[in-house]
PDB file of N, CA and C in Angstrom:
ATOM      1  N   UNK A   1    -112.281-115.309 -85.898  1.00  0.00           N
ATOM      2  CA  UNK A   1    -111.397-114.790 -84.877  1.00  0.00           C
ATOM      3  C   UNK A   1    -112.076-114.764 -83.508  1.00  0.00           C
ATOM      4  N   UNK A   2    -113.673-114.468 -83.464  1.00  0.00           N
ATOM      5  CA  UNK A   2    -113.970-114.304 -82.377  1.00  0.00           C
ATOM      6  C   UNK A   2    -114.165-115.531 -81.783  1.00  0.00           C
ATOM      7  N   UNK A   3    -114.123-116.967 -82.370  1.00  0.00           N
ATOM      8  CA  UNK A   3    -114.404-118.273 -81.432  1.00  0.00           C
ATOM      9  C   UNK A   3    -112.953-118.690 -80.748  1.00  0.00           C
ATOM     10  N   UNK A   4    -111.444-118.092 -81.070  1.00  0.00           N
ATOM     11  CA  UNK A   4    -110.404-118.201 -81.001  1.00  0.00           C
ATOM     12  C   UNK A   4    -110.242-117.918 -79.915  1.00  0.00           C
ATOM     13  N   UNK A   5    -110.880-116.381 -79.462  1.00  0.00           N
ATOM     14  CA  UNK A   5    -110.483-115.669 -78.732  1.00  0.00           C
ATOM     15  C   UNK A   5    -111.650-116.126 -77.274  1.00  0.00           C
ATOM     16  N   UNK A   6    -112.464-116.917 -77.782  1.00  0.00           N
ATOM     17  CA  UNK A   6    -113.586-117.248 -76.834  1.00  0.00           C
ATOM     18  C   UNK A   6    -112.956-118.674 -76.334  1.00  0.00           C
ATOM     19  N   UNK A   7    -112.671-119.380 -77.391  1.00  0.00           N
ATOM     20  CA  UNK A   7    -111.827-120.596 -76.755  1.00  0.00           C
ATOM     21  C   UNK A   7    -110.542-120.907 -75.682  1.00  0.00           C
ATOM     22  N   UNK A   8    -110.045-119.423 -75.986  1.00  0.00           N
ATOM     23  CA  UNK A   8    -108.895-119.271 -74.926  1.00  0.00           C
ATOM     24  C   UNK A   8    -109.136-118.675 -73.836  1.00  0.00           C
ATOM     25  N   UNK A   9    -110.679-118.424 -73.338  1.00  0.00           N
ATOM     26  CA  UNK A   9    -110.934-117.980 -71.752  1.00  0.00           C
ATOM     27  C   UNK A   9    -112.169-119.287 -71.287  1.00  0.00           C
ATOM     28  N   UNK A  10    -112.476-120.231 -72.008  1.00  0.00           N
ATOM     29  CA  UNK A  10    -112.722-120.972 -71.417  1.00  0.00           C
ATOM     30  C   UNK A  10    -111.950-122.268 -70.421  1.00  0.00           C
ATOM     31  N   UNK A  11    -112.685-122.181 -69.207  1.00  0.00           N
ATOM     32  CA  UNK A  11    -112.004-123.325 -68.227  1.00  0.00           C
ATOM     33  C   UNK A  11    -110.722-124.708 -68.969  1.00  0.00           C
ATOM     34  N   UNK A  12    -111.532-125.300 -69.941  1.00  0.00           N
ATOM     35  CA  UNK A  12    -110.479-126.182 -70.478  1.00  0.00           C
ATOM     36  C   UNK A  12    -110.033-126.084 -71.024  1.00  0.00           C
ATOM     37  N   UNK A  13    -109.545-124.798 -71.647  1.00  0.00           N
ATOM     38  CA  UNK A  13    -108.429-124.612 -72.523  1.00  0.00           C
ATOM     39  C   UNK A  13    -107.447-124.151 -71.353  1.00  0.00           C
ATOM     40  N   UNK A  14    -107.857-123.495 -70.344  1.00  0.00           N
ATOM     41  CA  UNK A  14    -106.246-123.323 -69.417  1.00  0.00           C
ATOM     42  C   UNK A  14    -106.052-124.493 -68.830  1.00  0.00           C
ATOM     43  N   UNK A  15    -106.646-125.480 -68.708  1.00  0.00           N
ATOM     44  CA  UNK A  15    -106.261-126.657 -68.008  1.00  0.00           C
ATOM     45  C   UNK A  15    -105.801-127.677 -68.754  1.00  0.00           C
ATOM     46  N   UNK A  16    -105.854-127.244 -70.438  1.00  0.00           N
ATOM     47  CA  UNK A  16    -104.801-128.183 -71.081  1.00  0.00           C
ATOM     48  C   UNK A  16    -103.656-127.363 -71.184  1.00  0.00           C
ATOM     49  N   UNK A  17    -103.326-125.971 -70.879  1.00  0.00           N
ATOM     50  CA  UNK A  17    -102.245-125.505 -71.040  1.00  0.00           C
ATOM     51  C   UNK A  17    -101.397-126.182 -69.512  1.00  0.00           C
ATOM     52  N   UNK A  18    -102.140-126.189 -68.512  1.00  0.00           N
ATOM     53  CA  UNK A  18    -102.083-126.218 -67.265  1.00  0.00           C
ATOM     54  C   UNK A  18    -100.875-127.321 -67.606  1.00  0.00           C
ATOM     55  N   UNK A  19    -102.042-128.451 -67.762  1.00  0.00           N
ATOM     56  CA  UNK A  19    -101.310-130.088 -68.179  1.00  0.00           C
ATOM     57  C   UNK A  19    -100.057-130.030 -68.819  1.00  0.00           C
ATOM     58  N   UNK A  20    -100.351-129.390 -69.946  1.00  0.00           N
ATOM     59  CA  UNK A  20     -98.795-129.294 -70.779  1.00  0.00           C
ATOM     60  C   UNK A  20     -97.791-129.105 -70.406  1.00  0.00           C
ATOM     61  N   UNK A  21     -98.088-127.594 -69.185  1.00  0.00           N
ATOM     62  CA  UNK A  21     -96.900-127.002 -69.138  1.00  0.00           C
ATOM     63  C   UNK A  21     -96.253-127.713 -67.390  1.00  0.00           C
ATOM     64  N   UNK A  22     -97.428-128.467 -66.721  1.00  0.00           N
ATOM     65  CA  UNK A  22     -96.844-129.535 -65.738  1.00  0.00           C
ATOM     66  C   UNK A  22     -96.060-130.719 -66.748  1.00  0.00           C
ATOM     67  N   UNK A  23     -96.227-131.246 -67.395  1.00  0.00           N
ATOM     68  CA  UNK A  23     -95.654-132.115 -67.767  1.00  0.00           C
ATOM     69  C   UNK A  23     -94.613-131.870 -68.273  1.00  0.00           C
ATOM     70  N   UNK A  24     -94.513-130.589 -69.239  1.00  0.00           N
ATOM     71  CA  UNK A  24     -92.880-130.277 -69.690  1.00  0.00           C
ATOM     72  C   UNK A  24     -91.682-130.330 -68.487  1.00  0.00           C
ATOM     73  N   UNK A  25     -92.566-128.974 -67.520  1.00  0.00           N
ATOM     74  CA  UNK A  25     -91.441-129.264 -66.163  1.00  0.00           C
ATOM     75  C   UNK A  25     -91.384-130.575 -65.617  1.00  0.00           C
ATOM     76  N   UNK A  26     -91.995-131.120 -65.597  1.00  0.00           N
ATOM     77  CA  UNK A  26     -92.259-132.509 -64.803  1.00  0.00           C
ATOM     78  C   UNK A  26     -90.721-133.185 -65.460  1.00  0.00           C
ATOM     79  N   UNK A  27     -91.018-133.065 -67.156  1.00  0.00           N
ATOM     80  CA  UNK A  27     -89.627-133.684 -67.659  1.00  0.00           C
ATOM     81  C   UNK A  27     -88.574-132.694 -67.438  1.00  0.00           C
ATOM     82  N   UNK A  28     -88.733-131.491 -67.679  1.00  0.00           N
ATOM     83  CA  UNK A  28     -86.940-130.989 -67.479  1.00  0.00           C
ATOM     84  C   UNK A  28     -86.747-131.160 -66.314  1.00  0.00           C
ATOM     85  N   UNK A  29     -87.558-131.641 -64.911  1.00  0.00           N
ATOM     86  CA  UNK A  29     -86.808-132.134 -63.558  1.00  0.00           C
ATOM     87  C   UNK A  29     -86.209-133.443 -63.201  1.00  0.00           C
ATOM     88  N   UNK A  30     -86.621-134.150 -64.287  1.00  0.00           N
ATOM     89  CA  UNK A  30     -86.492-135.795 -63.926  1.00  0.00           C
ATOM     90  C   UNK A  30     -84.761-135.973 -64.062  1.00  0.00           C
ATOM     91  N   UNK A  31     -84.075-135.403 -65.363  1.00  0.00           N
ATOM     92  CA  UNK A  31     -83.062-135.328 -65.140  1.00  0.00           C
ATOM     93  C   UNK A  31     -82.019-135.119 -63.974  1.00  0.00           C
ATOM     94  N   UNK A  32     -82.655-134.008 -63.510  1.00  0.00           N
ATOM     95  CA  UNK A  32     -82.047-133.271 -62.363  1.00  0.00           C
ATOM     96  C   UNK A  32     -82.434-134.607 -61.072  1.00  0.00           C
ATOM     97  N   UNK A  33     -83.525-134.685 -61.030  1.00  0.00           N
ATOM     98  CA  UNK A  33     -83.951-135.787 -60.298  1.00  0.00           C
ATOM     99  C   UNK A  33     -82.673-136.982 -59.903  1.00  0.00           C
ATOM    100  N   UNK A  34     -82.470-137.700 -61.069  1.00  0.00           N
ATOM    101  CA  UNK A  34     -81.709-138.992 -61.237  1.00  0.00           C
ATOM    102  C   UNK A  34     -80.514-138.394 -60.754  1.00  0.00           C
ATOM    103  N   UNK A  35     -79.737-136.972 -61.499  1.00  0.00           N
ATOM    104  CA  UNK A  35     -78.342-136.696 -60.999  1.00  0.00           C
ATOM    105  C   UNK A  35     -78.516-136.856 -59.244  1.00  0.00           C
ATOM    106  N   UNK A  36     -79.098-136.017 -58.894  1.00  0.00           N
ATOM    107  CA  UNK A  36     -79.380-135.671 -57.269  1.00  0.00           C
ATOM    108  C   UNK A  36     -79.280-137.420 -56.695  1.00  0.00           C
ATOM    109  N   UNK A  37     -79.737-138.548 -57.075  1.00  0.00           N
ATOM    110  CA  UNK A  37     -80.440-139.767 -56.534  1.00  0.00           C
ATOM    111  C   UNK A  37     -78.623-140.431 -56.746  1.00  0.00           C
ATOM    112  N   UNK A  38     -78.248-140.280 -58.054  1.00  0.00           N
ATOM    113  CA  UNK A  38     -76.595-140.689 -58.418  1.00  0.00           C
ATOM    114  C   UNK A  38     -75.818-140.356 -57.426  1.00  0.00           C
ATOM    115  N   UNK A  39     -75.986-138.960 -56.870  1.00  0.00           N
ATOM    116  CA  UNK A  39     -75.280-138.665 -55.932  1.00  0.00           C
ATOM    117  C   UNK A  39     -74.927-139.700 -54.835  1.00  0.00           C
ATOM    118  N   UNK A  40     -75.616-140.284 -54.512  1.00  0.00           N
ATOM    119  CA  UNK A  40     -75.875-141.142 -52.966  1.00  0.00           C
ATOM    120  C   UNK A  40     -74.470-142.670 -53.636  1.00  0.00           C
ATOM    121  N   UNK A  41     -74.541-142.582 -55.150  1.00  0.00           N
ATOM    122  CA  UNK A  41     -73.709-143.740 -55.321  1.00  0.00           C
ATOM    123  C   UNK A  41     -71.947-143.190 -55.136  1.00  0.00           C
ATOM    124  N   UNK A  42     -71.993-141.724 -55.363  1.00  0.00           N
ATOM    125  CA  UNK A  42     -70.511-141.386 -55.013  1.00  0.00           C
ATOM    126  C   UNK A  42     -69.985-141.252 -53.829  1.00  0.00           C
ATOM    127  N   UNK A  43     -70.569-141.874 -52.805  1.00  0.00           N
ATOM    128  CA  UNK A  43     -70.086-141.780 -51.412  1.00  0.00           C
ATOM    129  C   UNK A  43     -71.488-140.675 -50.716  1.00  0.00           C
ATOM    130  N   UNK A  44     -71.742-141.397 -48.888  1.00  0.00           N
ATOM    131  CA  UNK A  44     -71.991-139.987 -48.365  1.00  0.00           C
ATOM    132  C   UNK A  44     -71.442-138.997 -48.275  1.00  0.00           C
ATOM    133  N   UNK A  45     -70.672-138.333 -48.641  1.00  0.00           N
ATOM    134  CA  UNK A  45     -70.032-137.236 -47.950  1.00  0.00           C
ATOM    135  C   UNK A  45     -70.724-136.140 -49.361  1.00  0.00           C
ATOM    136  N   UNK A  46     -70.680-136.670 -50.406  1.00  0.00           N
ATOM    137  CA  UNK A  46     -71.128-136.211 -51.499  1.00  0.00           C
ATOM    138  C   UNK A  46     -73.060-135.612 -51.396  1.00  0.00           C
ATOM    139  N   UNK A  47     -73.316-136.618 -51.098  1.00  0.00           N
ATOM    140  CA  UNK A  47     -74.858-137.009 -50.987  1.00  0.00           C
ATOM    141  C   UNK A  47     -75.109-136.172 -49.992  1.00  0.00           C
ATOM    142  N   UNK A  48     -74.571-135.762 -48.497  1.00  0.00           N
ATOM    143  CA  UNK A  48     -74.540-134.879 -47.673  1.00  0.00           C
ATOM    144  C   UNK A  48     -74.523-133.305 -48.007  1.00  0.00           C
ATOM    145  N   UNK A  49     -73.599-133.435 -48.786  1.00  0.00           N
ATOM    146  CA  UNK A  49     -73.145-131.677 -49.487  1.00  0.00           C
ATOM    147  C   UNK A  49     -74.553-131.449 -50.207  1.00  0.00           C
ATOM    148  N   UNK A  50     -75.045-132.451 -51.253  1.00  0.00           N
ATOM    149  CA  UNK A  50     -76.386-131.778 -51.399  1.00  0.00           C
ATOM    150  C   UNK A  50     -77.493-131.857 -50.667  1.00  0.00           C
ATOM    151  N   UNK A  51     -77.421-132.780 -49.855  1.00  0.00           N
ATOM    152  CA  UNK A  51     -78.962-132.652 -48.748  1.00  0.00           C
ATOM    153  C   UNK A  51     -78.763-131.290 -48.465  1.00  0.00           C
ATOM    154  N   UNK A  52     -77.418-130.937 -48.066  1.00  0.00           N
ATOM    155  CA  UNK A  52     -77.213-129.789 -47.236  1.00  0.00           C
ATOM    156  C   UNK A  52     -77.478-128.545 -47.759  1.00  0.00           C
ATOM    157  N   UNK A  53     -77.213-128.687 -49.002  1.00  0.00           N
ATOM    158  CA  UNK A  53     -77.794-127.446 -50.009  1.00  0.00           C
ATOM    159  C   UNK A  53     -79.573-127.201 -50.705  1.00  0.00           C
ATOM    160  N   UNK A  54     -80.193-128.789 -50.368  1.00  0.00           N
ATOM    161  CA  UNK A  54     -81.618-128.472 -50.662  1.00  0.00           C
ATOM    162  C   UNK A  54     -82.243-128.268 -49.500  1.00  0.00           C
ATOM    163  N   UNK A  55     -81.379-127.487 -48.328  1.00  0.00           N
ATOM    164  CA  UNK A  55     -82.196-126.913 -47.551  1.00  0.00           C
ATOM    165  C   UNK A  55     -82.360-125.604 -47.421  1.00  0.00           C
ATOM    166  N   UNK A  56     -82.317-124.714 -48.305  1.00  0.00           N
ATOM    167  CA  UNK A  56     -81.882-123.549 -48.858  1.00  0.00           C
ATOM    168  C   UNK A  56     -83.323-123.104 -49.168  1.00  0.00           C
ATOM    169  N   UNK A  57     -83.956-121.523 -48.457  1.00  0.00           N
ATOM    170  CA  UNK A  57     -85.317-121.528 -48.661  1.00  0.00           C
ATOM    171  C   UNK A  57     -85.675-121.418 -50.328  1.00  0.00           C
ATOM    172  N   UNK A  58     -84.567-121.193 -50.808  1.00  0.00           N
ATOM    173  CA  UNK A  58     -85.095-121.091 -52.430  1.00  0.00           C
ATOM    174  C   UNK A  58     -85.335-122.305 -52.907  1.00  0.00           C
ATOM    175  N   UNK A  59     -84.349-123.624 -52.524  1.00  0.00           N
ATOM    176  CA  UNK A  59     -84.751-124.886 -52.869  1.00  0.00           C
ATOM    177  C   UNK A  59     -86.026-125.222 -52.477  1.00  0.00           C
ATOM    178  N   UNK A  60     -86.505-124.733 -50.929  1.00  0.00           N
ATOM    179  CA  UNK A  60     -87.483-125.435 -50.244  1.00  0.00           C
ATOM    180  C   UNK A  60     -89.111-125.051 -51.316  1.00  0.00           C
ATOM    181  N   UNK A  61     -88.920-123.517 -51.529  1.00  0.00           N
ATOM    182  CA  UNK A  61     -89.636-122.703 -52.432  1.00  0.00           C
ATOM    183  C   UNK A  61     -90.424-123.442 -53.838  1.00  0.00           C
ATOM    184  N   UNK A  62     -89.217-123.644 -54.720  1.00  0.00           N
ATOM    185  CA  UNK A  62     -89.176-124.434 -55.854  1.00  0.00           C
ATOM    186  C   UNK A  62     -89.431-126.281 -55.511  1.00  0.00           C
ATOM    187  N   UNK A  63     -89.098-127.083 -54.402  1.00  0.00           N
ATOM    188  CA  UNK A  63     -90.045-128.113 -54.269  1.00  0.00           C
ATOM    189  C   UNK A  63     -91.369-127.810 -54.144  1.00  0.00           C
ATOM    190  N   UNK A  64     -92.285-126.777 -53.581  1.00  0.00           N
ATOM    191  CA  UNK A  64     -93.504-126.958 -53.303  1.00  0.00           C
ATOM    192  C   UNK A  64     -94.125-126.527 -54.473  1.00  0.00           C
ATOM    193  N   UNK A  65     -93.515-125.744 -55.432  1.00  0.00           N
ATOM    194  CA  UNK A  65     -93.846-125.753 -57.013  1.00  0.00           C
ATOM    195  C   UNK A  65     -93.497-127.314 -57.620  1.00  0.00           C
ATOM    196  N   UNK A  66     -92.614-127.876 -57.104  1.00  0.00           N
ATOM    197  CA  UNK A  66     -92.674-128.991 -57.969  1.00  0.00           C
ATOM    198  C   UNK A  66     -93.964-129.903 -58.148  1.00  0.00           C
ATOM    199  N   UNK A  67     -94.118-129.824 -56.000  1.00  0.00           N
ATOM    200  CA  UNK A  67     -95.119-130.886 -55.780  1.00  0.00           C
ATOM    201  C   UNK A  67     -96.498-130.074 -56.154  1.00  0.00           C
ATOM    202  N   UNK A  68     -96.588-129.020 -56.489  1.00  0.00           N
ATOM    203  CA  UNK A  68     -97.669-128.472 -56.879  1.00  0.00           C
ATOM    204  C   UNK A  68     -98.043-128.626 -58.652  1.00  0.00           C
ATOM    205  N   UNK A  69     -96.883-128.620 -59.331  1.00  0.00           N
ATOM    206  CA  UNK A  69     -97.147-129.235 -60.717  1.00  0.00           C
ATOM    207  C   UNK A  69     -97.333-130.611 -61.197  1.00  0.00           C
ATOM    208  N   UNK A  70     -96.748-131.314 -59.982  1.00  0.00           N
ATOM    209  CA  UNK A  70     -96.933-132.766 -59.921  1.00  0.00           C
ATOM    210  C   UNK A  70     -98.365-132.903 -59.744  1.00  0.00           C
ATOM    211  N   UNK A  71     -98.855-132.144 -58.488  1.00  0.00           N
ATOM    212  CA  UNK A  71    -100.606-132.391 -58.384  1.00  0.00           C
ATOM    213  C   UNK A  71    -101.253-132.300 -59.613  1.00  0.00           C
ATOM    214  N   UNK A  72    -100.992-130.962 -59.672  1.00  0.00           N
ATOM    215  CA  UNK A  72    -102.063-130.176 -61.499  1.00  0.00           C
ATOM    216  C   UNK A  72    -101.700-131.390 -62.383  1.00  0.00           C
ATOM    217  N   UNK A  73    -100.586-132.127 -62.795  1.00  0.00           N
ATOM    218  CA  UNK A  73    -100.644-132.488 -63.749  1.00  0.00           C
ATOM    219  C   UNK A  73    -101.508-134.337 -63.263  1.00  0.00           C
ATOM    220  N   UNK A  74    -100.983-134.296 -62.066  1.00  0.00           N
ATOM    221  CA  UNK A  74    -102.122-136.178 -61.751  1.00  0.00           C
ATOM    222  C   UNK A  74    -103.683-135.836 -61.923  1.00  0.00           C
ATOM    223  N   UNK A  75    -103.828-134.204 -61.216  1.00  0.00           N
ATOM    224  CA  UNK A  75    -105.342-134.106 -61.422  1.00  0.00           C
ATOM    225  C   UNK A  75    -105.917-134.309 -62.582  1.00  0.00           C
ATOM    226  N   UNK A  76    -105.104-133.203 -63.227  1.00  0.00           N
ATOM    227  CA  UNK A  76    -105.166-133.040 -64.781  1.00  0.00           C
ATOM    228  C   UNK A  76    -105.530-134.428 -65.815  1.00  0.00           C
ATOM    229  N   UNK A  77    -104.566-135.341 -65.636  1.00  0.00           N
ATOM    230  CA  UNK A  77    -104.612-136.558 -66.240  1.00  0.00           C
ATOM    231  C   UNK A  77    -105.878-137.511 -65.698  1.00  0.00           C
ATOM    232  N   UNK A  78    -106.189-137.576 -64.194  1.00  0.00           N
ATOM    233  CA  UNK A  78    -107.426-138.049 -63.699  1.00  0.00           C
ATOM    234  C   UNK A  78    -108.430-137.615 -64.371  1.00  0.00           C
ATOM    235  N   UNK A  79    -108.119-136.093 -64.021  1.00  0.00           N
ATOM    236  CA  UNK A  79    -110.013-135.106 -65.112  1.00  0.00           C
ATOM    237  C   UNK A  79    -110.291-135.922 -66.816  1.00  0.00           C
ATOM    238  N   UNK A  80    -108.971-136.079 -67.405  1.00  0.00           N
ATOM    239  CA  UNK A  80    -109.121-136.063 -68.579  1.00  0.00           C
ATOM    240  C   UNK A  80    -109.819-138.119 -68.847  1.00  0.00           C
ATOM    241  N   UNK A  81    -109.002-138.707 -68.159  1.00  0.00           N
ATOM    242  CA  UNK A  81    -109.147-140.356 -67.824  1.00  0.00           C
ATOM    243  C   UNK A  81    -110.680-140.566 -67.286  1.00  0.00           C
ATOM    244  N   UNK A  82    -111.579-139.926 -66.728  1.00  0.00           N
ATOM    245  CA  UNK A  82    -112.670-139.596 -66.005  1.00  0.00           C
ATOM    246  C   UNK A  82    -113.507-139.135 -67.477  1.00  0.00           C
ATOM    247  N   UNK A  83    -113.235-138.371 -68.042  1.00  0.00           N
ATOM    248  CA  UNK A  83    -114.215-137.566 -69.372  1.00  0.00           C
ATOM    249  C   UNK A  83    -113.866-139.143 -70.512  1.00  0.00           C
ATOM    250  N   UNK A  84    -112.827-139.476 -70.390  1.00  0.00           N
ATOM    251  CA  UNK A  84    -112.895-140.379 -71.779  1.00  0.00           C
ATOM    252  C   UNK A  84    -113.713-141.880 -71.259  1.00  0.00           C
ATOM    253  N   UNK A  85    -113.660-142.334 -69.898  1.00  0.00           N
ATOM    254  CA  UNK A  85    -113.852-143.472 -69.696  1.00  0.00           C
ATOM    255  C   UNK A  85    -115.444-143.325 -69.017  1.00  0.00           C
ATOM    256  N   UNK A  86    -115.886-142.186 -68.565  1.00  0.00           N
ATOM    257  CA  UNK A  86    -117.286-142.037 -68.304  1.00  0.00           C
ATOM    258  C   UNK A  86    -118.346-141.639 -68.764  1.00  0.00           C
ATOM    259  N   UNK A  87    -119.735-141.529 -69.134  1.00  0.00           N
ATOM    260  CA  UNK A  87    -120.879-141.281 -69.049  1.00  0.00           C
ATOM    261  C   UNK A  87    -121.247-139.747 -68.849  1.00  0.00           C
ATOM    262  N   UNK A  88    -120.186-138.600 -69.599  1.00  0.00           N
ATOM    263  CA  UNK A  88    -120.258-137.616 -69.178  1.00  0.00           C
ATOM    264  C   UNK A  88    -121.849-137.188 -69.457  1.00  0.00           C
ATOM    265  N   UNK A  89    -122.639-137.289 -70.880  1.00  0.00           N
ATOM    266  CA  UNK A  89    -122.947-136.737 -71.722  1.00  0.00           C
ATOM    267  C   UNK A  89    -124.747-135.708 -70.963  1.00  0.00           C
ATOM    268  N   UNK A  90    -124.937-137.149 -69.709  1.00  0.00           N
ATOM    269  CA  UNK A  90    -126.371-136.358 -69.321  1.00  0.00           C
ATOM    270  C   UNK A  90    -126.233-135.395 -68.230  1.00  0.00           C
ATOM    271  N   UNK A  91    -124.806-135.258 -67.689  1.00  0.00           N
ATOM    272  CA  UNK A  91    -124.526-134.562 -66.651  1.00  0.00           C
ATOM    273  C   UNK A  91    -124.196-132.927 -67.201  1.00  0.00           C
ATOM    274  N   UNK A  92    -125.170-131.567 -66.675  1.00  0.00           N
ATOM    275  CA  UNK A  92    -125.258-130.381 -66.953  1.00  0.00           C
ATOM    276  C   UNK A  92    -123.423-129.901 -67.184  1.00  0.00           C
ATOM    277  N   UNK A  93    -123.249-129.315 -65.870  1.00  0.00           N
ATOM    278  CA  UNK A  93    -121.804-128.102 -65.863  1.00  0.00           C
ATOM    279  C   UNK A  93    -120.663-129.395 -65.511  1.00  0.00           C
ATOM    280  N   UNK A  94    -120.689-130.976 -65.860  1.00  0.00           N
ATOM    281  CA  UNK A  94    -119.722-131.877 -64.847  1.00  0.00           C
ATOM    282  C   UNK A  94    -118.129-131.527 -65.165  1.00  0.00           C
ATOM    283  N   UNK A  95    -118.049-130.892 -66.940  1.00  0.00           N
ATOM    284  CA  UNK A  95    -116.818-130.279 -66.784  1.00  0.00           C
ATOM    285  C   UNK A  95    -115.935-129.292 -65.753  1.00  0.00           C
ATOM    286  N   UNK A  96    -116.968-127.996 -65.854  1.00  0.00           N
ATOM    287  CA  UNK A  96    -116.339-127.343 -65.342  1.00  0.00           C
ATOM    288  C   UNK A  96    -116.515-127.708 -63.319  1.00  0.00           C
ATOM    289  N   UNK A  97    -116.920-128.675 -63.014  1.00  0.00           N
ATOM    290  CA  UNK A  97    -117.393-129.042 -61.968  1.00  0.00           C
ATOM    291  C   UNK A  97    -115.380-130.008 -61.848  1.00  0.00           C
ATOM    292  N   UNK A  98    -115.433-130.948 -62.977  1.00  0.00           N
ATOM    293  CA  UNK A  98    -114.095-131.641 -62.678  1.00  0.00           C
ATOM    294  C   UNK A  98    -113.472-130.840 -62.759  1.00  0.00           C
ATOM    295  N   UNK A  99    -112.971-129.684 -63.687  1.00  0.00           N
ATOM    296  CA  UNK A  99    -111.843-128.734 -63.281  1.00  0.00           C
ATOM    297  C   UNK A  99    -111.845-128.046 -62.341  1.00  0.00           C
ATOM    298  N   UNK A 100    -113.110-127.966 -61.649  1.00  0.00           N
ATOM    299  CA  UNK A 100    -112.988-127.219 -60.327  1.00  0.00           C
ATOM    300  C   UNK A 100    -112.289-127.957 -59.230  1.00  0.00           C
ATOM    301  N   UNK A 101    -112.643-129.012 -59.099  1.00  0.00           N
ATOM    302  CA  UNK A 101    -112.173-130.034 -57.964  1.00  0.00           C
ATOM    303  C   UNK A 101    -111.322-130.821 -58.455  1.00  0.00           C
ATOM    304  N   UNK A 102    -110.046-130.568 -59.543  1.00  0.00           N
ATOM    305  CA  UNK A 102    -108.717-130.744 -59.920  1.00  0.00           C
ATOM    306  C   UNK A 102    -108.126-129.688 -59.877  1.00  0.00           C
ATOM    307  N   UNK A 103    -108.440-128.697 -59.894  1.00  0.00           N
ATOM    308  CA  UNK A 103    -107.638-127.437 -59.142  1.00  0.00           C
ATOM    309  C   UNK A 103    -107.880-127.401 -58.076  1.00  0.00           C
ATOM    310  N   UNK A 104    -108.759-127.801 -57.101  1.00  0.00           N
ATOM    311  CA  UNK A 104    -108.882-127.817 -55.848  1.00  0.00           C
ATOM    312  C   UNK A 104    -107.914-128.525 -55.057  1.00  0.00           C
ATOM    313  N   UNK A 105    -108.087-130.011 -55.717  1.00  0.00           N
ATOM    314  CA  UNK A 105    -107.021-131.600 -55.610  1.00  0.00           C
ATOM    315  C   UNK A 105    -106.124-130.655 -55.484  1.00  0.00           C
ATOM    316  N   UNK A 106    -105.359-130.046 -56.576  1.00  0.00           N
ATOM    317  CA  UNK A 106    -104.041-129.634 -56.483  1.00  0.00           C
ATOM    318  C   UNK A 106    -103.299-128.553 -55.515  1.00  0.00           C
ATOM    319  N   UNK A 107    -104.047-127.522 -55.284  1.00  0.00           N
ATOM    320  CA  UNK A 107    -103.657-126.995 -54.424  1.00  0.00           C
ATOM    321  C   UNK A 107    -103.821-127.761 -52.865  1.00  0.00           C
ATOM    322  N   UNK A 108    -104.638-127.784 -52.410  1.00  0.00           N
ATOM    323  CA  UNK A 108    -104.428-129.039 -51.423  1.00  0.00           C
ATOM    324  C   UNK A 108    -103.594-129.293 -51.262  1.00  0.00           C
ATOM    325  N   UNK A 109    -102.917-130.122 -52.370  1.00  0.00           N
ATOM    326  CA  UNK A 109    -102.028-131.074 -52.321  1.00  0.00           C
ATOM    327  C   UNK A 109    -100.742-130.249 -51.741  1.00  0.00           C
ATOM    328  N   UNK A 110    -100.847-129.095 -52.732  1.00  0.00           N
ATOM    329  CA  UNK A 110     -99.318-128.171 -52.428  1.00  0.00           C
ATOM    330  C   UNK A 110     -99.678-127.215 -50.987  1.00  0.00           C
ATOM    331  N   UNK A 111    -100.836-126.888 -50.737  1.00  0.00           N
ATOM    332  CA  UNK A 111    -100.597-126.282 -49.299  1.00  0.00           C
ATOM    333  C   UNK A 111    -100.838-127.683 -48.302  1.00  0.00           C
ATOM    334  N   UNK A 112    -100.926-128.419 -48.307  1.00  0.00           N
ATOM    335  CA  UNK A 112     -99.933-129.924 -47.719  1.00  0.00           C
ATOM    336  C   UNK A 112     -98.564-130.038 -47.024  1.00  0.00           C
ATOM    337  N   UNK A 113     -98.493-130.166 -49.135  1.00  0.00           N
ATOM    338  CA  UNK A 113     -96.713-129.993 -49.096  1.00  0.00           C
ATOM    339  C   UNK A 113     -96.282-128.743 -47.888  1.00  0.00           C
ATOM    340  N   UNK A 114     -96.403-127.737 -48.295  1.00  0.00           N
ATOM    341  CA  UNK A 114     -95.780-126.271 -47.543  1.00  0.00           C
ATOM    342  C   UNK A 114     -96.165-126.288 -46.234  1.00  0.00           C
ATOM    343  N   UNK A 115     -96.969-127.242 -45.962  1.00  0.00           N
ATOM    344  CA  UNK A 115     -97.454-126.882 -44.303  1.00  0.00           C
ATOM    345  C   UNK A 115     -96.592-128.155 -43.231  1.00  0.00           C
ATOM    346  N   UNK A 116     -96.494-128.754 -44.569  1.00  0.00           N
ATOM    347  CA  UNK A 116     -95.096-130.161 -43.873  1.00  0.00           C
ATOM    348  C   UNK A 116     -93.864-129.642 -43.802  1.00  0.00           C
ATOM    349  N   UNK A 117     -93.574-128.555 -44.763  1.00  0.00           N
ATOM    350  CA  UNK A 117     -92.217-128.060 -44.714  1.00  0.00           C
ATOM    351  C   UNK A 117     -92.163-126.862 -43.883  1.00  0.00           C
ATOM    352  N   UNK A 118     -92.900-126.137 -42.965  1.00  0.00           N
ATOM    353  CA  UNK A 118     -93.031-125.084 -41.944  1.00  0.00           C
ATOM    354  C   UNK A 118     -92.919-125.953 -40.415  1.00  0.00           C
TER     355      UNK A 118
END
C-alpha cells in the first residue's frame, strides 16, 4: 500500500494523469469543433450568430483552457517521444527536469493565449 500511495505524489504520475485527462477533453471538443466549422456551410448569417456568441467572457474563459490543454497535452506527448527515443539513462534528475519545462511549455503557451485575448 505504501508504494501506491508514493507513486501517486510523484511528478510522473500527475503528468500521465495530466495527458489523459488533456486528451479526453481534447476529444469531447473536436465534435463541438466540426459542428461550430459546419456552421460557415449554412450560410453567413448563421456562422455570424455564433462568432457572435463566442465572444462571451465565459466562451473567451473556456478557449484559454482549451489552448491550455492543448499545450499540456503536445508537451506531454513531446516529454514522453523525448524519454522513448533518447539516451535518457546517464542523465541524473532529466525526468523531472522534462516535466518541469513541459509544464512550463504549457503555461506559456496559455498565458500567450490570454494575453492575445486582453
Amino acid at each position: 500500500m505504501k508504494n501506491d500511495t508514493r507513486s501517486r505524489n510523484h511528478p510522473a504520475y500527475w503528468a500521465f494523469v495530466v495527458h489523459r485527462i488533456s486528451g479526453l477533453a481534447l476529444t469531447l471538443f473536436l465534435p463541438l469543433h466540426f459542428w461550430a466549422l459546419g456552421n460557415a456551410l449554412h450560410g453567413e448569417a448563421k456562422l455570424e450568430t455564433f462568432l457572435r456568441w463566442s465572444d462571451q467572457p465565459l466562451v473567451k474563459c473556456a478557449e484559454v483552457g482549451l489552448v491550455l490543454l492543448l499545450a499540456a497535452h503536445l508537451t506531454g506527448g513531446l516529454r514522453l517521444l523525448m524519454l522513448e527515443f533518447m539516451d535518457w539513462r546517464h542523465v541524473g534528475d532529466s525526468h523531472k527536469t522534462l516535466l518541469a519545462c513541459a509544464a512550463g511549455a504549457s503555461a506559456a503557451i496559455g498565458l500567450l493565449f490570454l494575453l492575445n485575448l486582453l
